[in-house]
C-alpha atoms as a PDB file:
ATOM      1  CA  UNK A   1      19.790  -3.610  -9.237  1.00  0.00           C
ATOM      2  CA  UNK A   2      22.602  -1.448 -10.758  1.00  0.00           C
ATOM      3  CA  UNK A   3      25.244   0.232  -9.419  1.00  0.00           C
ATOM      4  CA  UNK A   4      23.932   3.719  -9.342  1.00  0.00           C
ATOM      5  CA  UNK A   5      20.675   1.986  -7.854  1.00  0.00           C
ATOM      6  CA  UNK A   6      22.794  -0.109  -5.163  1.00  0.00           C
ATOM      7  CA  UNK A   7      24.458   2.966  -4.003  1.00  0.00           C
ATOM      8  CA  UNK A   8      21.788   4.978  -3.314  1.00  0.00           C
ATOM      9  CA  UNK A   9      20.114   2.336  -1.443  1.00  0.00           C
ATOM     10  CA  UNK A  10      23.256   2.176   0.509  1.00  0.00           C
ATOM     11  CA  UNK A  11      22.903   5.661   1.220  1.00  0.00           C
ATOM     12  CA  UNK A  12      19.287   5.613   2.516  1.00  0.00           C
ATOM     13  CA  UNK A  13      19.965   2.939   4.628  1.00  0.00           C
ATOM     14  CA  UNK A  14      22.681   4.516   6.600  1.00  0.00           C
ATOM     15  CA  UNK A  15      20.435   7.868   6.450  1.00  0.00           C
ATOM     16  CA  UNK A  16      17.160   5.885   8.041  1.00  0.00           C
ATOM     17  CA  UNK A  17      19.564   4.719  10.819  1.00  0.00           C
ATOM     18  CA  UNK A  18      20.373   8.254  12.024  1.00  0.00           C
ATOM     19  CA  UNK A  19      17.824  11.347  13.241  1.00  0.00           C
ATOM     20  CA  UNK A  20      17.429  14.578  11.310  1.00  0.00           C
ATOM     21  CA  UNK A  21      18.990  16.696  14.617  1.00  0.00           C
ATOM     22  CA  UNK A  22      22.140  15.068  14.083  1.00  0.00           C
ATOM     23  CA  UNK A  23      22.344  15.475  10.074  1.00  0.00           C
ATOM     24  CA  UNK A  24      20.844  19.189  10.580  1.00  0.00           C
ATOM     25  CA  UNK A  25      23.805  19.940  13.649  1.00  0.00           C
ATOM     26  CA  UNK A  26      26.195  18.593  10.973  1.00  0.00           C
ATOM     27  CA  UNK A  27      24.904  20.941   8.577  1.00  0.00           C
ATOM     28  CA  UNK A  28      24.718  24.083  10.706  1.00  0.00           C
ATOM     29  CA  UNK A  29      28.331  23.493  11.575  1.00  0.00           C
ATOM     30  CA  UNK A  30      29.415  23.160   7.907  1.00  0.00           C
ATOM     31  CA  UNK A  31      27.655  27.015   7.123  1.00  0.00           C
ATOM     32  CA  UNK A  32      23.963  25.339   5.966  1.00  0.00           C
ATOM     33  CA  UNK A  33      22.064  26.007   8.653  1.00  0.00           C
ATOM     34  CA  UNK A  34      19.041  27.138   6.425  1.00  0.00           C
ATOM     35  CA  UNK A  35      18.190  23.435   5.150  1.00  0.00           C
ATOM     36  CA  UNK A  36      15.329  22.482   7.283  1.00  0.00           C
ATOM     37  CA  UNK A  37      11.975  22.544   5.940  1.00  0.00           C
ATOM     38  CA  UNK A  38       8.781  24.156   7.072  1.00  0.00           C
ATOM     39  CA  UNK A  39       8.389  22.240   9.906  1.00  0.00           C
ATOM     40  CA  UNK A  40       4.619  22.064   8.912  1.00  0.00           C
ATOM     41  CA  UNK A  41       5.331  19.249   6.444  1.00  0.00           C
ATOM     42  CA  UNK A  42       5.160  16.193   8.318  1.00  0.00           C
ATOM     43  CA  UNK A  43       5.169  12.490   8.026  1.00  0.00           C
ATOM     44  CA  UNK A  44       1.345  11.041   8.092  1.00  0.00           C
ATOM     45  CA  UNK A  45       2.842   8.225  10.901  1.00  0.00           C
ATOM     46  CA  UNK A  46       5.412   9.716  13.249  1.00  0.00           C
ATOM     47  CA  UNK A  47       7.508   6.416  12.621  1.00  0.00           C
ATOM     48  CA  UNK A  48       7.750   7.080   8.952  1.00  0.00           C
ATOM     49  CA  UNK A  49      11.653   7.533   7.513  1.00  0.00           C
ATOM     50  CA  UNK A  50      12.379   9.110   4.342  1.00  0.00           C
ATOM     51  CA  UNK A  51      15.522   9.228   2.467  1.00  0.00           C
ATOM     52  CA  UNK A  52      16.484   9.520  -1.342  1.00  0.00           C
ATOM     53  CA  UNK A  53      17.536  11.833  -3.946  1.00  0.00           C
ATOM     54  CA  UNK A  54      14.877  14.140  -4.781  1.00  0.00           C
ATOM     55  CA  UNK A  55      12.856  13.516  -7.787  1.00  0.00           C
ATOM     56  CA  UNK A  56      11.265  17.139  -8.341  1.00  0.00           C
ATOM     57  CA  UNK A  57       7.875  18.201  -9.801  1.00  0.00           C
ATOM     58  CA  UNK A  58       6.744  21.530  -9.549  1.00  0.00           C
ATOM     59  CA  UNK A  59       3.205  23.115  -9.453  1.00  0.00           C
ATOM     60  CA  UNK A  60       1.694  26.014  -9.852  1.00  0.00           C
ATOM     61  CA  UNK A  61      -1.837  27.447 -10.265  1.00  0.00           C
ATOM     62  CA  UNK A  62      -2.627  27.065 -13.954  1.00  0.00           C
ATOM     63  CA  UNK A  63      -6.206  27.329 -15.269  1.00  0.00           C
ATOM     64  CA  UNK A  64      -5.408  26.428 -19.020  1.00  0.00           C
ATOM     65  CA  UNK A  65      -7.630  24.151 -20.440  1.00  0.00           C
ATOM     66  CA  UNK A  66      -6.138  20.448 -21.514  1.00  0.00           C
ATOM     67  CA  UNK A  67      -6.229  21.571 -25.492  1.00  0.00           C
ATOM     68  CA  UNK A  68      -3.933  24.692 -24.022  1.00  0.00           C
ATOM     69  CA  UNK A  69      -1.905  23.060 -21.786  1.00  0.00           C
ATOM     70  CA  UNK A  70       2.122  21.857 -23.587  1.00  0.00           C
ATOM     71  CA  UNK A  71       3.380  20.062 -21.192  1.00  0.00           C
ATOM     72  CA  UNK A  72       3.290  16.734 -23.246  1.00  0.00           C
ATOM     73  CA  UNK A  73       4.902  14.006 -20.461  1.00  0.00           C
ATOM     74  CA  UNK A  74       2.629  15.081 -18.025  1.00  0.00           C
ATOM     75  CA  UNK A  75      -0.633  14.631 -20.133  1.00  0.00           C
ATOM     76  CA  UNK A  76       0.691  11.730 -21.361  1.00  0.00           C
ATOM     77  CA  UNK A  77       1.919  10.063 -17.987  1.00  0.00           C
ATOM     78  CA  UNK A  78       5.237   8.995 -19.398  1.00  0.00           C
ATOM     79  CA  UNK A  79       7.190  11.409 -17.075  1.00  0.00           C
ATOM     80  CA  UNK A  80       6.972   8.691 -14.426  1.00  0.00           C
ATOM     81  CA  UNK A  81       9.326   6.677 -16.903  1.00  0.00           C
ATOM     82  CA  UNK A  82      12.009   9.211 -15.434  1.00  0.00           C
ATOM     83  CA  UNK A  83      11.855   7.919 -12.214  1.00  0.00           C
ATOM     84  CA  UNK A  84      14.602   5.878 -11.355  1.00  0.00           C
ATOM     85  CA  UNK A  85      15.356   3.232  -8.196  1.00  0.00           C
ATOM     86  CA  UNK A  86      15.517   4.991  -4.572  1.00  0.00           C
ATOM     87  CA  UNK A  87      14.412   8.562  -5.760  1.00  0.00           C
ATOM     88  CA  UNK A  88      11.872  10.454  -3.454  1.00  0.00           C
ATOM     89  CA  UNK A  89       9.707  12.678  -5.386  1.00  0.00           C
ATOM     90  CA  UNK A  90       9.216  15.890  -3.811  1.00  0.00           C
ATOM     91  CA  UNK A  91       6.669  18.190  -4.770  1.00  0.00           C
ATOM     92  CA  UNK A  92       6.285  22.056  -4.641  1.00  0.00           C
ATOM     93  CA  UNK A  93       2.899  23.438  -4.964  1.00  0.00           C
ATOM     94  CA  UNK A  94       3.907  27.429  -4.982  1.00  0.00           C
ATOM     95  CA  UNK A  95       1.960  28.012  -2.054  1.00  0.00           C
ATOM     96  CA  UNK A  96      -1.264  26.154  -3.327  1.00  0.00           C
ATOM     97  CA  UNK A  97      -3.330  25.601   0.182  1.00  0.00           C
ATOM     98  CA  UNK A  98      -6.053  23.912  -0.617  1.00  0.00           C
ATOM     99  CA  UNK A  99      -6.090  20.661  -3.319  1.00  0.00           C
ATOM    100  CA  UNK A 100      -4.531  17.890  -3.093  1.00  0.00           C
ATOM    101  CA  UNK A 101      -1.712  17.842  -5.261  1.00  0.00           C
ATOM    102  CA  UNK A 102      -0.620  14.000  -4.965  1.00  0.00           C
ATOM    103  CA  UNK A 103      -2.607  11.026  -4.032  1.00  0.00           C
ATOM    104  CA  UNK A 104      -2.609   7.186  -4.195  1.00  0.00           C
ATOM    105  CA  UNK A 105      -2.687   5.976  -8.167  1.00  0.00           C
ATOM    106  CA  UNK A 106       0.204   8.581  -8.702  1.00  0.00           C
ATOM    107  CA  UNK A 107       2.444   6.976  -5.155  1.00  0.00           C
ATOM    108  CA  UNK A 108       1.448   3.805  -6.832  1.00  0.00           C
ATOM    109  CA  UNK A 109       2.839   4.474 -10.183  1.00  0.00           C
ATOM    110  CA  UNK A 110       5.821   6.191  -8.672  1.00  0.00           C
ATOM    111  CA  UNK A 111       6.429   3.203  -6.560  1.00  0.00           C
ATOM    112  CA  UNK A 112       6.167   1.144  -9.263  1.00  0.00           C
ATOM    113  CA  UNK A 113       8.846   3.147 -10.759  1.00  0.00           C
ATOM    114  CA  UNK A 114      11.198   2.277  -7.939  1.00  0.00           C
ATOM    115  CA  UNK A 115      10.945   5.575  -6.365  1.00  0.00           C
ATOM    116  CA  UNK A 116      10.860   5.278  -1.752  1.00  0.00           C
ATOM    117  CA  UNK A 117       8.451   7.972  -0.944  1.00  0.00           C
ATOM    118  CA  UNK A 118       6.893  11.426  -1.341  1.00  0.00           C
ATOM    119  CA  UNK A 119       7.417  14.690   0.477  1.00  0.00           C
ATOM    120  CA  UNK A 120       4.770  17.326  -0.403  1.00  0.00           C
ATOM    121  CA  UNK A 121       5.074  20.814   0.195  1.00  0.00           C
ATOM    122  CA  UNK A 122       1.320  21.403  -0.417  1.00  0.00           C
ATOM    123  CA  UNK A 123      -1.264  18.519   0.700  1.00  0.00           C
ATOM    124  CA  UNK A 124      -2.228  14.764  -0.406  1.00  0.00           C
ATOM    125  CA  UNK A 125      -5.481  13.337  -1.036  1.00  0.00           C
ATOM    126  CA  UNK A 126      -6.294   9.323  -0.468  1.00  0.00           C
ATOM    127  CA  UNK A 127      -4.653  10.093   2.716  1.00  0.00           C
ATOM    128  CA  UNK A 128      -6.455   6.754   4.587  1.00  0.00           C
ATOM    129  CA  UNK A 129      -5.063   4.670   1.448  1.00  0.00           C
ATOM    130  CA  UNK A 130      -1.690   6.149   1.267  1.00  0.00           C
ATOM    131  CA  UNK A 131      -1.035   5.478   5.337  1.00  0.00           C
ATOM    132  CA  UNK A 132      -1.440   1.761   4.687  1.00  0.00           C
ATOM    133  CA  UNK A 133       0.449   1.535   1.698  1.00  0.00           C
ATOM    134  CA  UNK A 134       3.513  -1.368   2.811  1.00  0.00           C
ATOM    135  CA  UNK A 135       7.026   0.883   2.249  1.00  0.00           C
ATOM    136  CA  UNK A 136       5.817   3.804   1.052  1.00  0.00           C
ATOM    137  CA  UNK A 137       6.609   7.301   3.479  1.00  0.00           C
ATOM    138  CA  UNK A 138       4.498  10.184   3.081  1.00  0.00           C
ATOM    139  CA  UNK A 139       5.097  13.516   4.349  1.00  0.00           C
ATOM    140  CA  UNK A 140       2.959  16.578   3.539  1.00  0.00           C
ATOM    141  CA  UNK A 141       1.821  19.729   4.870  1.00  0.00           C
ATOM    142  CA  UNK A 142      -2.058  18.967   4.896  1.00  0.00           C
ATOM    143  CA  UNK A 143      -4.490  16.391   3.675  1.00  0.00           C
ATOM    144  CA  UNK A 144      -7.573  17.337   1.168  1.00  0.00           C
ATOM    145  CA  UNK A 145     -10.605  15.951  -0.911  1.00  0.00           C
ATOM    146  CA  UNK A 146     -10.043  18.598  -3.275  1.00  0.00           C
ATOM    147  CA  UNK A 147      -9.050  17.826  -6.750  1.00  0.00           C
ATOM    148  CA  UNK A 148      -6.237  19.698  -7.961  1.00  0.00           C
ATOM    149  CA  UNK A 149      -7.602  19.517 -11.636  1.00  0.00           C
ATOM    150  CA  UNK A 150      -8.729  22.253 -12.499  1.00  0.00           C
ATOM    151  CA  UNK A 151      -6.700  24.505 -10.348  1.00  0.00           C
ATOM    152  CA  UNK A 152      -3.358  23.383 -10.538  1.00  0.00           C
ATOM    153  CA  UNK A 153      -0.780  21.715 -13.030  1.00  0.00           C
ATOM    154  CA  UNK A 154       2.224  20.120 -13.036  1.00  0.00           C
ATOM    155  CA  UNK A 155       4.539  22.957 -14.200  1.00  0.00           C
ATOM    156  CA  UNK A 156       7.810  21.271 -14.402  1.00  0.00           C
ATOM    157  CA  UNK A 157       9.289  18.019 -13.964  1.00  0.00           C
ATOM    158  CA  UNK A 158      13.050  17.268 -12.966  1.00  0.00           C
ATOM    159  CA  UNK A 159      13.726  21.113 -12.555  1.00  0.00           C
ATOM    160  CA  UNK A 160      15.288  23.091 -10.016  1.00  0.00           C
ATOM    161  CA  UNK A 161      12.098  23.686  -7.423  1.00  0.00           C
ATOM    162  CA  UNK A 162      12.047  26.114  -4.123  1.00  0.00           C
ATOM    163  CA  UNK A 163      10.058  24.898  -1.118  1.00  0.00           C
ATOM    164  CA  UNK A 164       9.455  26.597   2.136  1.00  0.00           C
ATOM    165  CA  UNK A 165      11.569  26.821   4.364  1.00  0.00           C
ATOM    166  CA  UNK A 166      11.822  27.135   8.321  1.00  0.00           C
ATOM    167  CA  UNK A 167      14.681  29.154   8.925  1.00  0.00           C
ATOM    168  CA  UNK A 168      14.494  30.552   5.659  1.00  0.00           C
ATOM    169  CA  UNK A 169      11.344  31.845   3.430  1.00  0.00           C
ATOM    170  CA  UNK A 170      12.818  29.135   0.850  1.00  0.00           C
ATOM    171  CA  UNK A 171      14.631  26.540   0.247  1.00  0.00           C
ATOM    172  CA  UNK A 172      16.299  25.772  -3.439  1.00  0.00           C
ATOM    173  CA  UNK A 173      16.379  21.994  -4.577  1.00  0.00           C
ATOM    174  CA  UNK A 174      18.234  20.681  -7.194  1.00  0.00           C
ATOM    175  CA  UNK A 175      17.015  17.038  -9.093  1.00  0.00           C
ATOM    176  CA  UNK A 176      19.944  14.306  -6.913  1.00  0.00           C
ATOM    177  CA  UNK A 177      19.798  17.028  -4.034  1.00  0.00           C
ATOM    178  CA  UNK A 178      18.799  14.548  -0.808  1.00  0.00           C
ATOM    179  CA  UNK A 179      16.099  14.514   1.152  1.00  0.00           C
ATOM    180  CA  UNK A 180      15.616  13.085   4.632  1.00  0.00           C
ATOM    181  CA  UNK A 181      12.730  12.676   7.007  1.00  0.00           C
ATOM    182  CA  UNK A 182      12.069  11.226  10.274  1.00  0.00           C
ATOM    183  CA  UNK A 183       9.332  12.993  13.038  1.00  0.00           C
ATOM    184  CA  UNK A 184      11.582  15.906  13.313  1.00  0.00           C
ATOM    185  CA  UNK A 185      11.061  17.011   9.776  1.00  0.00           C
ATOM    186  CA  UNK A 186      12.084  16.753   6.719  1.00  0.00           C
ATOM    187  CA  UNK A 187      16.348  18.234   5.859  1.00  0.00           C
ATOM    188  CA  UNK A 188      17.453  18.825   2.526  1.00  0.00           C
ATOM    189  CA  UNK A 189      20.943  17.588   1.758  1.00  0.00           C
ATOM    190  CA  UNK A 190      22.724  19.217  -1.181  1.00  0.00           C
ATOM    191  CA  UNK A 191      24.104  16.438  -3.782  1.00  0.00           C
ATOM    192  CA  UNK A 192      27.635  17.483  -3.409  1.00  0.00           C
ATOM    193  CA  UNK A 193      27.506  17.356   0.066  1.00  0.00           C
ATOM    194  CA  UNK A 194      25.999  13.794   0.581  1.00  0.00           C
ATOM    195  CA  UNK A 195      29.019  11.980   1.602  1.00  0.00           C
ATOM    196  CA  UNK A 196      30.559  14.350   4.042  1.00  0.00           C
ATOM    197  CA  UNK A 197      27.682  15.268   5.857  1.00  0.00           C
ATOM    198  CA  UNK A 198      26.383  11.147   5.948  1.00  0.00           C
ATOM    199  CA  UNK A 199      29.955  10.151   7.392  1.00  0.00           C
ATOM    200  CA  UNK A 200      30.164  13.160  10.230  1.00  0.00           C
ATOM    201  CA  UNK A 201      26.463  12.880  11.300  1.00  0.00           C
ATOM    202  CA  UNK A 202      27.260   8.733  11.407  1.00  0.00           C
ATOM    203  CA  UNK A 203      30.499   9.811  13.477  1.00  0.00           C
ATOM    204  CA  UNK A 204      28.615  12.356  15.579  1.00  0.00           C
ATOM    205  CA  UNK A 205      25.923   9.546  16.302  1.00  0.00           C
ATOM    206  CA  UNK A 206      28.880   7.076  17.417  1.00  0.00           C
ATOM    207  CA  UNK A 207      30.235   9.912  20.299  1.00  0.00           C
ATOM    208  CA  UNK A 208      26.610  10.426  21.163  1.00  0.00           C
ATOM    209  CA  UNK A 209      25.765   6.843  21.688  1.00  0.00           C
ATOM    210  CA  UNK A 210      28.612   6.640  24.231  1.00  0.00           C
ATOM    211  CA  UNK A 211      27.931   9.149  25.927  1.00  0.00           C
ATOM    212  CA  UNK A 212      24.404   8.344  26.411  1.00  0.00           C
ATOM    213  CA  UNK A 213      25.734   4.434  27.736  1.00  0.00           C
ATOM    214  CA  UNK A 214      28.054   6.171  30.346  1.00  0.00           C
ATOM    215  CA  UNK A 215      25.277   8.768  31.735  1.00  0.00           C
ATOM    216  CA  UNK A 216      23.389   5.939  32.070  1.00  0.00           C
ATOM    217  CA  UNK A 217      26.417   3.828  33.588  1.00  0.00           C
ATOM    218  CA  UNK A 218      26.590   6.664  36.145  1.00  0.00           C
ATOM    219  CA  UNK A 219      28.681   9.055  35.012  1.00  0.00           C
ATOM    220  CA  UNK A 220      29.321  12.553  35.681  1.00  0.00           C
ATOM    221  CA  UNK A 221      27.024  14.846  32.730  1.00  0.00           C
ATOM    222  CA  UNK A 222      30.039  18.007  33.191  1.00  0.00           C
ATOM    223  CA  UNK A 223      32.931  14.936  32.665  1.00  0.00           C
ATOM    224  CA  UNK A 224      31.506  12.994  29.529  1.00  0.00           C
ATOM    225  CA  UNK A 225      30.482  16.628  28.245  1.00  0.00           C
ATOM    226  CA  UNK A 226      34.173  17.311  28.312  1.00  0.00           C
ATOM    227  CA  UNK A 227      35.855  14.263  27.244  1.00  0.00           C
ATOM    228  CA  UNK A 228      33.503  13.964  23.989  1.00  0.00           C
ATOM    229  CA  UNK A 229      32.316  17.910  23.583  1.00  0.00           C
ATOM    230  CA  UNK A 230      28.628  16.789  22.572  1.00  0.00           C
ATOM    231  CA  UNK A 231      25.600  16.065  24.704  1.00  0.00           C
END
């Protein structure tokens, strides 16, 4: 494992041992309150954890034949060779509501890859496969038998992608921007914002942690509630 692969492992690690309410609080108080995803896109298990730079592919409805269609990695396969250790691939189907826009060969090359997990803003397929796959998180808006060939393509790989939002119609993601999930949702993380918000949400955990052992030890809610200012 290299460096770059070693830190973001790092990262996820300390991510997967918080909540998304304390990363979001962090972010609301820092002026980003708009980084929560629909809250319609959920994990398939409700103790599936997600974190990981985001790995974007967008899609769109696209009815081109394969003779017409020029995006060469994709009909060749070899985009998943840009998948690197720890990324989460996140996919934005443009408001596509019906196919299934990832299922379990592509998770399994992606894995393969290195990549953690997927977070769909559209819908899987292979859904009972995908649930028992060992290490591999899932979180998606809806599952479907429909094939997406045919009615959608892959539109763009690596670029900067929108997905819906909950406090906001959308949400702009940039490739590196991180992702994190737990049964709350799924927040998006800007890249440049990574470290600060990681180390306040760990610190905010710490205060909230004692304050949870002295309510339990007994103490007064309006006291601890003063001496740390967080319930």
């Amino acid at each position: 494992m290299d460096e770059h692969a070693r830190e973001i492992a790092g990262k996820a690690e300390r991510f997967k041992k918080l909540y998304t309410a304390a990363v979001y609080d962090i972010m609301d108080e820092m002026g980003l309150p708009n980084q929560c995803m629909d809250l319609g896109i959920r994990g398939l298990d409700r103790s599936m954890r997600i974190a990981g730079p985001a790995f974007t592919v967008a899609v769109t409805a696209d009815m081109r034949t394969d003779a017409e269609y020029d995006l060469e990695e994709v009909k060749t396969f070899t985009f998943f060779r840009r998948m690197y250790p720890g990324c989460v691939v996140l996919i934005s189907a443009a408001g596509e509501r019906n196919a299934g826009h990832w299922g379990e060969l592509m998770s399994t090359a992606s894995k393969a890859r290195g990549a953690t997990g997927v977070v769909v803003d559209g819908g899987i397929r292979d859904g009972n496969i995908l649930i028992g796959m060992e290490d591999w998180p899932v979180f998606t808006r809806y599952l479907s038998p429909i094939e997406s060939r045919g009615r959608t393509r892959i539109s763009g790989v690596e670029v900067p992608i929108a997905v819906t939002g909950t406090l906001t119609a959308q949400i702009r993601i940039n490739p590196g921007d991180w992702l994190f999930g737990d049964m709350d949702g799924v927040v998006v993380i800007p890249a440049d914002k990574v470290d600060t918000v990681l180390a306040k949400a760990e610190e905010m955990t710490t205060i909230e942690n004692r304050s949870r052992n002295e309510i339990r030890a007994g103490g007064d809610v309006a006291d601890i509630y003063a001496k740390y200012g967080r319930l």
